[in-house]
C-alpha atoms as a PDB file:
ATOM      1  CA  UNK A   1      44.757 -55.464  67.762  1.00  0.00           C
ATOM      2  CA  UNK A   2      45.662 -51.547  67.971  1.00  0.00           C
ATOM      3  CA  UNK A   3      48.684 -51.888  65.919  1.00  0.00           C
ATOM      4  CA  UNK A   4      46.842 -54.026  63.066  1.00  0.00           C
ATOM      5  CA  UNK A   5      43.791 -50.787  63.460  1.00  0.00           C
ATOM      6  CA  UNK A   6      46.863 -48.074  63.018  1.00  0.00           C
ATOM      7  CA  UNK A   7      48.076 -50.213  60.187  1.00  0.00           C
ATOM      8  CA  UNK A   8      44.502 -50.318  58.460  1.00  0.00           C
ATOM      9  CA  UNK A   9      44.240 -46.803  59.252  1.00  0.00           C
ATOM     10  CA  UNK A  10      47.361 -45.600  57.602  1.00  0.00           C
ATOM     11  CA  UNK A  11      46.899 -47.656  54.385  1.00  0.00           C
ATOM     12  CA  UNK A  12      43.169 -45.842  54.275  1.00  0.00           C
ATOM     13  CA  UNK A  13      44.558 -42.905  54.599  1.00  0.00           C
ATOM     14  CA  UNK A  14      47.563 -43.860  51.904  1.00  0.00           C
ATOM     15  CA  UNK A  15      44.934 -44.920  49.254  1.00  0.00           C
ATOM     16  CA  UNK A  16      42.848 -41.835  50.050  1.00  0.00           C
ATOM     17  CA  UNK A  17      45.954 -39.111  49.126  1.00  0.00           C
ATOM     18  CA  UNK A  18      46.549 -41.614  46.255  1.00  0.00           C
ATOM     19  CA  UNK A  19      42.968 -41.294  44.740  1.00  0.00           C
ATOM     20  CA  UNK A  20      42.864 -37.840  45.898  1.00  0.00           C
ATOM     21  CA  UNK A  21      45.810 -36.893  43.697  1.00  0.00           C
ATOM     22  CA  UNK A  22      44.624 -38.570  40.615  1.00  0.00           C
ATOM     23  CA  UNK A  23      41.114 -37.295  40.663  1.00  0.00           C
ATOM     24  CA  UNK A  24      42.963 -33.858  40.717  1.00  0.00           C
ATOM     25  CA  UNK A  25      45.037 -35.206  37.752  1.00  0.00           C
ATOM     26  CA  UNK A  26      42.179 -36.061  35.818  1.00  0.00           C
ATOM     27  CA  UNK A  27      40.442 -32.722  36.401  1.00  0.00           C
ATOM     28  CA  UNK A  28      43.572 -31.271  35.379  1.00  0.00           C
ATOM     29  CA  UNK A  29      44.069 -33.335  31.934  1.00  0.00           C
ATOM     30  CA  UNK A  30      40.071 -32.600  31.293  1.00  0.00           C
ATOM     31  CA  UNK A  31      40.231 -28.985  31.628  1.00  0.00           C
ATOM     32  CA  UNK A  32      43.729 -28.702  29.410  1.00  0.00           C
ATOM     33  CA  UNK A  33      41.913 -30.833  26.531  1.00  0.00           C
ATOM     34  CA  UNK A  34      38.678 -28.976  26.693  1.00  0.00           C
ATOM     35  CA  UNK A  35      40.443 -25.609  26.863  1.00  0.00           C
ATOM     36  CA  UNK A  36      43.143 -27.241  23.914  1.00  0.00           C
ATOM     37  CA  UNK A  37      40.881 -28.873  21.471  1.00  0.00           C
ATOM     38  CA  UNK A  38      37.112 -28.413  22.774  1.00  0.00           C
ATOM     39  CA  UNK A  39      36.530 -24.452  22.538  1.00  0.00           C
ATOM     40  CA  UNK A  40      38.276 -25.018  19.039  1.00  0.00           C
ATOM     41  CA  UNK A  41      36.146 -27.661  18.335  1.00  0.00           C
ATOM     42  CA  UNK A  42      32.937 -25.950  19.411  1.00  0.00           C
ATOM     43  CA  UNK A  43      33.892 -23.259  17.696  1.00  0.00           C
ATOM     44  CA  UNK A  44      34.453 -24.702  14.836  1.00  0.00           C
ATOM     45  CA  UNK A  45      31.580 -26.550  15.129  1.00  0.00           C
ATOM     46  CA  UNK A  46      29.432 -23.233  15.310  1.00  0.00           C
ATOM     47  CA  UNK A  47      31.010 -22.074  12.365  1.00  0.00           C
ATOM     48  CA  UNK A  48      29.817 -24.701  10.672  1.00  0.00           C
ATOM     49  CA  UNK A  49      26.430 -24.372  11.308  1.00  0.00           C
ATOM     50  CA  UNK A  50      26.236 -21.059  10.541  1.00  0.00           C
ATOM     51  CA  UNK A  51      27.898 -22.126   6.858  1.00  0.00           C
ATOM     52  CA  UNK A  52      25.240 -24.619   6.782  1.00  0.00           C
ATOM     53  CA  UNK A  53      22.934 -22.139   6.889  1.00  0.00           C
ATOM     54  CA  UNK A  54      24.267 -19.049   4.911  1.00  0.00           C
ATOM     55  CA  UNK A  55      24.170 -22.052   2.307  1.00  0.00           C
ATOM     56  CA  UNK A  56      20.807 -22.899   2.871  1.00  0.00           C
ATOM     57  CA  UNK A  57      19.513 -19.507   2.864  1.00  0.00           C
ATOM     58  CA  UNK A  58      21.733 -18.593  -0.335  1.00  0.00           C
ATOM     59  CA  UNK A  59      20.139 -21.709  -1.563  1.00  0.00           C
ATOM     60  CA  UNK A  60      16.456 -20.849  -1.160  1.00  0.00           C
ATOM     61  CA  UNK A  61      16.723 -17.461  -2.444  1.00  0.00           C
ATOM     62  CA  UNK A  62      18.420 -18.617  -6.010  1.00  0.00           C
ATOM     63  CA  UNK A  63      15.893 -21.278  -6.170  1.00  0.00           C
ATOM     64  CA  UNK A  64      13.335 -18.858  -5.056  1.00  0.00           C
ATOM     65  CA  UNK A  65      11.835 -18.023  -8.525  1.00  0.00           C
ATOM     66  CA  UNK A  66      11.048 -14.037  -7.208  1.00  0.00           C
ATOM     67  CA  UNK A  67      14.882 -13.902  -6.440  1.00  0.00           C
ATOM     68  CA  UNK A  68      16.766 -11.643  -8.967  1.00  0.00           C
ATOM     69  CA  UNK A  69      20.605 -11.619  -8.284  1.00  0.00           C
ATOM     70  CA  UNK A  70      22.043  -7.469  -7.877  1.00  0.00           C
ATOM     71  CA  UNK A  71      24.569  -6.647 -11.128  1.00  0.00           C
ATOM     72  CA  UNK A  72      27.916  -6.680  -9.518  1.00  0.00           C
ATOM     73  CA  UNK A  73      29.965  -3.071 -10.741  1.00  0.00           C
ATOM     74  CA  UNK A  74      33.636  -2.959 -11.826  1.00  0.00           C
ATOM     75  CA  UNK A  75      36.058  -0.801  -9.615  1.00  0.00           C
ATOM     76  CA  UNK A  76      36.116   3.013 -10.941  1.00  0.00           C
ATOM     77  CA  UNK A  77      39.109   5.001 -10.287  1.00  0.00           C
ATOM     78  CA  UNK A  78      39.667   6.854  -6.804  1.00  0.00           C
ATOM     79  CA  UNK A  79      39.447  10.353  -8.760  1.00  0.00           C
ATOM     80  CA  UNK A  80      39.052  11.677 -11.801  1.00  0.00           C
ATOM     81  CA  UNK A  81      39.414  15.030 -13.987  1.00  0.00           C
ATOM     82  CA  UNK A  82      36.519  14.328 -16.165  1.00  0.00           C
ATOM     83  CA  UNK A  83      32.841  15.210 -15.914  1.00  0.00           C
ATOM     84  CA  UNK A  84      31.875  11.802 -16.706  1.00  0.00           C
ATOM     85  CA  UNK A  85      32.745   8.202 -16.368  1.00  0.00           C
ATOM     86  CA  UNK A  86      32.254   4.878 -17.954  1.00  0.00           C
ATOM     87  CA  UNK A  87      30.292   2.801 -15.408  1.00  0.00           C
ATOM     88  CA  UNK A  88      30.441  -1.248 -15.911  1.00  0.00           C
ATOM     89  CA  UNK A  89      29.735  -4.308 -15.068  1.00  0.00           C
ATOM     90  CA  UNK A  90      28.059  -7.821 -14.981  1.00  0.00           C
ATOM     91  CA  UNK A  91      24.829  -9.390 -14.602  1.00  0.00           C
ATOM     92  CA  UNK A  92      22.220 -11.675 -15.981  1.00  0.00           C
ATOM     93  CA  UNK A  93      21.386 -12.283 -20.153  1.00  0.00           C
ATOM     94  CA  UNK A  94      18.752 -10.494 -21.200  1.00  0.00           C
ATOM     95  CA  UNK A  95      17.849  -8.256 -18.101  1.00  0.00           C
ATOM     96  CA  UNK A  96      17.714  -4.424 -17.772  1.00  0.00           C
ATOM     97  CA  UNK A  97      19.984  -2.809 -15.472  1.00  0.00           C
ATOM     98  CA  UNK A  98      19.211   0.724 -13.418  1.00  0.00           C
ATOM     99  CA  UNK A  99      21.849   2.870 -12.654  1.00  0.00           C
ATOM    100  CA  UNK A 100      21.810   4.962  -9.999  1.00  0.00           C
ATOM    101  CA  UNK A 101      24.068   8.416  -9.364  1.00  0.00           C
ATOM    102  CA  UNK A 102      24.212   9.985  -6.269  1.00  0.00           C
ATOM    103  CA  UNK A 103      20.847   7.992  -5.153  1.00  0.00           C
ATOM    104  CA  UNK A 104      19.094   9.147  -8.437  1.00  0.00           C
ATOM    105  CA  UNK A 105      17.818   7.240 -11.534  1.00  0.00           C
ATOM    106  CA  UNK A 106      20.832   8.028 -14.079  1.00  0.00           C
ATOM    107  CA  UNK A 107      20.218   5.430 -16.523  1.00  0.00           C
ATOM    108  CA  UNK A 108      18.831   1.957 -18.102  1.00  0.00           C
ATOM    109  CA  UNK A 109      20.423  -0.453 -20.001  1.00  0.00           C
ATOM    110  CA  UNK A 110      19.951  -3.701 -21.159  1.00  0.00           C
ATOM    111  CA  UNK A 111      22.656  -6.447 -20.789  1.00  0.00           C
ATOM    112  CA  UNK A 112      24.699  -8.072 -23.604  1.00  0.00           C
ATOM    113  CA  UNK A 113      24.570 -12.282 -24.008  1.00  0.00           C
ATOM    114  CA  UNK A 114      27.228 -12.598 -22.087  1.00  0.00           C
ATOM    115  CA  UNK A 115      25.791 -10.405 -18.752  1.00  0.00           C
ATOM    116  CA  UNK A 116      27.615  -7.541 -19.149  1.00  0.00           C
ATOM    117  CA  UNK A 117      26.576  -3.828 -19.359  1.00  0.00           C
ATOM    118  CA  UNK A 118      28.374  -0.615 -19.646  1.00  0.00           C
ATOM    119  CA  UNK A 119      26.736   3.431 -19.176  1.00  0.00           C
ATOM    120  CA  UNK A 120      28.008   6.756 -19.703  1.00  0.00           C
ATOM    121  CA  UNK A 121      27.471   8.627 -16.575  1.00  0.00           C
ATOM    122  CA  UNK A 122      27.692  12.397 -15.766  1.00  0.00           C
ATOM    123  CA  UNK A 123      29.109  13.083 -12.529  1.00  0.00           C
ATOM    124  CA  UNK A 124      29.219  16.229 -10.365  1.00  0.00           C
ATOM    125  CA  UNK A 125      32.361  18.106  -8.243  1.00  0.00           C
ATOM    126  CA  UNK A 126      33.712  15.810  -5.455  1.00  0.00           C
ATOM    127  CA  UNK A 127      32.792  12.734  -3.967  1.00  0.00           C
ATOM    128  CA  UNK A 128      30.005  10.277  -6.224  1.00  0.00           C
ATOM    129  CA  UNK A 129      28.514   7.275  -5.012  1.00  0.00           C
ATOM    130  CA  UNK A 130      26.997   4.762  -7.978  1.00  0.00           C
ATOM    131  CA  UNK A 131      24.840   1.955  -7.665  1.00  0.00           C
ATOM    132  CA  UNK A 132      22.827  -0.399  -9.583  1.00  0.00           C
ATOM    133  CA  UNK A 133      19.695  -2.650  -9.790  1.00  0.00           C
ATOM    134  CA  UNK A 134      18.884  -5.519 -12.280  1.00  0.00           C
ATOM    135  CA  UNK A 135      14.920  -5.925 -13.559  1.00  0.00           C
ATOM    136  CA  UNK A 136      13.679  -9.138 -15.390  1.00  0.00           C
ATOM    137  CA  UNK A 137      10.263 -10.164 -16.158  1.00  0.00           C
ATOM    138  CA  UNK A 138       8.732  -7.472 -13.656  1.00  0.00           C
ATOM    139  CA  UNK A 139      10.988  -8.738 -10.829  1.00  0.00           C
ATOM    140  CA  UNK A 140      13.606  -6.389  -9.402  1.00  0.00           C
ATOM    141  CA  UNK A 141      17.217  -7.074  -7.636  1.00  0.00           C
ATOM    142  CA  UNK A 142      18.394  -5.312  -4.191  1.00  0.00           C
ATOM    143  CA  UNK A 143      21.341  -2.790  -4.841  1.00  0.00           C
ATOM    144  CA  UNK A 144      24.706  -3.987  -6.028  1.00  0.00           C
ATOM    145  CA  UNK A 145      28.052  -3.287  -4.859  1.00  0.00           C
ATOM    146  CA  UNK A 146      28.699   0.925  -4.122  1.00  0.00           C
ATOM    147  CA  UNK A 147      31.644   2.456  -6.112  1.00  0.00           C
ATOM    148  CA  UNK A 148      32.578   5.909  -5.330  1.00  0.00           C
ATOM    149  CA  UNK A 149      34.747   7.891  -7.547  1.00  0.00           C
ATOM    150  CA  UNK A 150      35.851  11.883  -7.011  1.00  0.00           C
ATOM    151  CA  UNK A 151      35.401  14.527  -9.958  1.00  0.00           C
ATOM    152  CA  UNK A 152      38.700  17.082  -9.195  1.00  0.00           C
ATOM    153  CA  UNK A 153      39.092  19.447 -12.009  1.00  0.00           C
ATOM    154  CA  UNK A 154      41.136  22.350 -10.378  1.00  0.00           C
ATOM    155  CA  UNK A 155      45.082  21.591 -10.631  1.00  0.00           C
ATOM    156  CA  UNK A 156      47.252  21.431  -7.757  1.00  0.00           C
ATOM    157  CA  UNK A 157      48.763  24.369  -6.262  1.00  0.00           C
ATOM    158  CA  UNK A 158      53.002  24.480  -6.782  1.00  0.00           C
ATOM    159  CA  UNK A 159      55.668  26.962  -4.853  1.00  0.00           C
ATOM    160  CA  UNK A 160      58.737  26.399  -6.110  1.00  0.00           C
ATOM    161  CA  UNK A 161      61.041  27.712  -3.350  1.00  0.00           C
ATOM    162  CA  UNK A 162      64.678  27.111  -4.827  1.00  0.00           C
ATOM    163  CA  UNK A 163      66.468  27.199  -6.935  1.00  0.00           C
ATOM    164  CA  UNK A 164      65.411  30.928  -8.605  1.00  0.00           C
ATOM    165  CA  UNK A 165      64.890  31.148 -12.202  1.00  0.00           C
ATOM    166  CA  UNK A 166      68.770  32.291 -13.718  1.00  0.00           C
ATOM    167  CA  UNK A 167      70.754  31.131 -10.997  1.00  0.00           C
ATOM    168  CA  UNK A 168      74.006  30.478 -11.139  1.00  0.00           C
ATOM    169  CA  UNK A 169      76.179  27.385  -9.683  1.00  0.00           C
ATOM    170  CA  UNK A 170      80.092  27.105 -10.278  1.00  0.00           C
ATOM    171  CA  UNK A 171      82.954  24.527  -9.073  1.00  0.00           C
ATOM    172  CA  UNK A 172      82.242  21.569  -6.305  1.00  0.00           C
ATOM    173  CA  UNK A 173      78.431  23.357  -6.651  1.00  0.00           C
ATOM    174  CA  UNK A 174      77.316  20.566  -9.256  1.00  0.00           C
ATOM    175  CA  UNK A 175      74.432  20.009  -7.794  1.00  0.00           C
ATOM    176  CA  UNK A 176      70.790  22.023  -7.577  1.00  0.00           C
ATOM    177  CA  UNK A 177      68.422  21.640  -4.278  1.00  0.00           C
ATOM    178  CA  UNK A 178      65.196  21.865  -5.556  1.00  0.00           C
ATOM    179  CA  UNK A 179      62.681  22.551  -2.858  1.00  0.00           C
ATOM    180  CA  UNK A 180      58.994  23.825  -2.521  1.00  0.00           C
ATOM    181  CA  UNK A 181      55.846  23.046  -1.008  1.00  0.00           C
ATOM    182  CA  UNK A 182      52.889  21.152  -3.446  1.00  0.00           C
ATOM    183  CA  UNK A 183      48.790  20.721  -2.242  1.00  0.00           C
ATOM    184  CA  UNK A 184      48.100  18.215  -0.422  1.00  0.00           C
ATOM    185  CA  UNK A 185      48.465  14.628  -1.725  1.00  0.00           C
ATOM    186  CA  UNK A 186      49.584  15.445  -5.083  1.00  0.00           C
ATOM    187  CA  UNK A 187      53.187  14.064  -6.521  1.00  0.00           C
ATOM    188  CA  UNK A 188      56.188  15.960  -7.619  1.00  0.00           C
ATOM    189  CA  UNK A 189      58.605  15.162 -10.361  1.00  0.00           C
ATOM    190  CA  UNK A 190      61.794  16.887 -11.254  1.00  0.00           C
ATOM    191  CA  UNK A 191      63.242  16.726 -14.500  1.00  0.00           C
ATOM    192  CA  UNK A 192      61.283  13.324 -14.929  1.00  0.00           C
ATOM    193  CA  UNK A 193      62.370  12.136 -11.696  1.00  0.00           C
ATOM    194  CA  UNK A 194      60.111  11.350  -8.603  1.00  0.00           C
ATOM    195  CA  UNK A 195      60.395  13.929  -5.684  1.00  0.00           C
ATOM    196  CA  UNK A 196      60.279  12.992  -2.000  1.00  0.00           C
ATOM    197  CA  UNK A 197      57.039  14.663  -0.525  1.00  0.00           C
ATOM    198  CA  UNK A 198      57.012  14.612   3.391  1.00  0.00           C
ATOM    199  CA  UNK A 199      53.860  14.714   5.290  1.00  0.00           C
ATOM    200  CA  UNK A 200      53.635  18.603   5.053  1.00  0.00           C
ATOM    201  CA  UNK A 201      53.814  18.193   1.173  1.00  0.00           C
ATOM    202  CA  UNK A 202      57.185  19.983   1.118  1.00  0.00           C
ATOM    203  CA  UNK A 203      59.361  18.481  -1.597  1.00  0.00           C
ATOM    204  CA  UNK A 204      63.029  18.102  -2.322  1.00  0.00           C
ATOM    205  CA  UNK A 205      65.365  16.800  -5.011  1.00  0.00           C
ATOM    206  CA  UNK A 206      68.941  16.650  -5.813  1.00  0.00           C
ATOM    207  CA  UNK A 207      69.139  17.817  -9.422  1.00  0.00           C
ATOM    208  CA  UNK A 208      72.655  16.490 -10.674  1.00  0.00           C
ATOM    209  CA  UNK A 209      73.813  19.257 -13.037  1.00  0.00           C
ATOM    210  CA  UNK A 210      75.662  19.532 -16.360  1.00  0.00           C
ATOM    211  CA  UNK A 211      78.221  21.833 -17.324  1.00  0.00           C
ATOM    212  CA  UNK A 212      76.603  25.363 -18.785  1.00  0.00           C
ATOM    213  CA  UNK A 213      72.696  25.857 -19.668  1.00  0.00           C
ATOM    214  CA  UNK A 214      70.329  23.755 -17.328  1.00  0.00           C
ATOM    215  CA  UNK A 215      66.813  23.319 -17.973  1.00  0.00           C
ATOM    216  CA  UNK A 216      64.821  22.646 -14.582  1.00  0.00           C
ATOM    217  CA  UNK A 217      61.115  20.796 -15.223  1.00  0.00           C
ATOM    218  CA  UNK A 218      59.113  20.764 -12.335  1.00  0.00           C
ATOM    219  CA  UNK A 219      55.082  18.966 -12.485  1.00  0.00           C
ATOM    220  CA  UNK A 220      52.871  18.528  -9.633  1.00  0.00           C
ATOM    221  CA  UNK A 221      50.290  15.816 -10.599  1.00  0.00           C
ATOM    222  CA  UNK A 222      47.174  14.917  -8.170  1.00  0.00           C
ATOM    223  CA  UNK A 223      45.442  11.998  -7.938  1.00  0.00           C
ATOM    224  CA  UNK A 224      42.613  12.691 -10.060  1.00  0.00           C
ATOM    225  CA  UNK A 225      45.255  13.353 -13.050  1.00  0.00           C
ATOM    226  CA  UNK A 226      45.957  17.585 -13.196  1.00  0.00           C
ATOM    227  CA  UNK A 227      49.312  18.825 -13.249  1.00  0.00           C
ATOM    228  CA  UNK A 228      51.141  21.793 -12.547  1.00  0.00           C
ATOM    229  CA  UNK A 229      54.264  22.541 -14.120  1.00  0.00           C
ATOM    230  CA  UNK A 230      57.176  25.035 -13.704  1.00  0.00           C
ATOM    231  CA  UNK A 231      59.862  25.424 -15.718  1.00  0.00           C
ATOM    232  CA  UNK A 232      63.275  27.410 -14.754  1.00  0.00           C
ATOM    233  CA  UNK A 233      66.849  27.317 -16.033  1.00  0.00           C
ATOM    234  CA  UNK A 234      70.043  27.293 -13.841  1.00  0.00           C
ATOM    235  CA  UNK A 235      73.880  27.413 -14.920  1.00  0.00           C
ATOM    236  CA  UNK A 236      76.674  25.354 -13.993  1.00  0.00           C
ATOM    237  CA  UNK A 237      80.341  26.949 -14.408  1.00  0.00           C
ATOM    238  CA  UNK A 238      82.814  24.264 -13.012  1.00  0.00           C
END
């Protein structure tokens, strides 16, 4: 009667391990699928949602007969050398579209049949910031897009370092170093040629020269569009 009891027990105790271990199994395989495919799931599941409703609310406000969609403004140029640009863009047919400088009024113009607009803007040293509004039937958009653009109209400075105006180069010598420093982010070209320009603006080319009278071009250009230019000549004896 003991022994049968010990056997029972045992066997219990066998069956208990054995559903002990696959309970922790199944925890196991849960957490790896939740962790696998339900956060990404939920997630994407969120973003849905919030879709949903960007839609909705996009939705209501176009159908919303007080809604007036903002023009939308071409890209202008990172700089400039000119006092004015051309500002652009699109909207609506038949609506009037403010333009704003610098956070004042600068101008109103009416669009063309197929949305589009375009305004002659005066713009001051530096960086400018331009926006615009549209207007129809008494009802007036938010802002558009911001586009910034920067009026430069001083040139770059140039030191041209080497070689010196009249210098002379004879035999193996066939080539001229030339070297100087240029303002900050403005480009260097040599003889038509693009200079490297480390990130002290110190430049350097190797001129290749030809036999007698050499005519050295030098032109700093910034990114608004104003050069400097220097002009020596060198002479190659082999």
């Amino acid at each position: 009667m003991a022994k049968r009891r010990s056997r029972l027990s045992r066997h219990t105790e066998r069956k208990t391990k054995q559903n002990l271990v696959l309970s922790l199994f199944g925890i196991a395989v849960v957490i790896f699928i939740v962790f696998k495919l339900g956060i990404p799931l939920l997630v994407n599941f969120s973003l849905f949602i919030a879709n949903q409703k960007d839609k909705t609310d996009t939705t209501q406000q176009v159908n919303n007969p007080s809604f007036i969609p903002p023009p939308v403004l071409n890209p202008l140029p990172v700089a400039t050398n000119s006092a004015k640009v051309s500002v652009s863009g699109i909207g609506s047919p038949n609506q009037t579209v403010r333009v704003y400088v610098n956070g004042d009024l600068a101008d109103e113009v009416s669009t063309k049949k197929d949305g589009s607009f375009s305004s002659i803007q005066d713009i001051k040293k530096g960086p400018n910031s331009i926006k615009a509004k549209s207007e129809q039937k008494g009802k007036t958009s938010g802002f558009s897009n911001t586009v910034t653009v920067n009026y430069i109209d001083t040139k770059p400075t140039m030191e041209l370092t080497s070689p010196s105006d009249g210098q002379s180069f004879s035999k193996e010598n066939n080539k001229a170093s030339v070297t100087g420093k240029v303002s900050a982010g403005a480009r260097i070209t040599v003889n038509g040629f693009w200079a490297i320009v480390d990130e002290n603006s110190n430049f350097s080319y190797n001129l290749s020269l030809q036999s007698g009278e050499n005519q050295i071009k030098v032109i700093a250009t910034d990114e608004a569009g104003n050069t400097t230019e220097r002009e020596i000549k060198v002479t190659y004896n082999p």
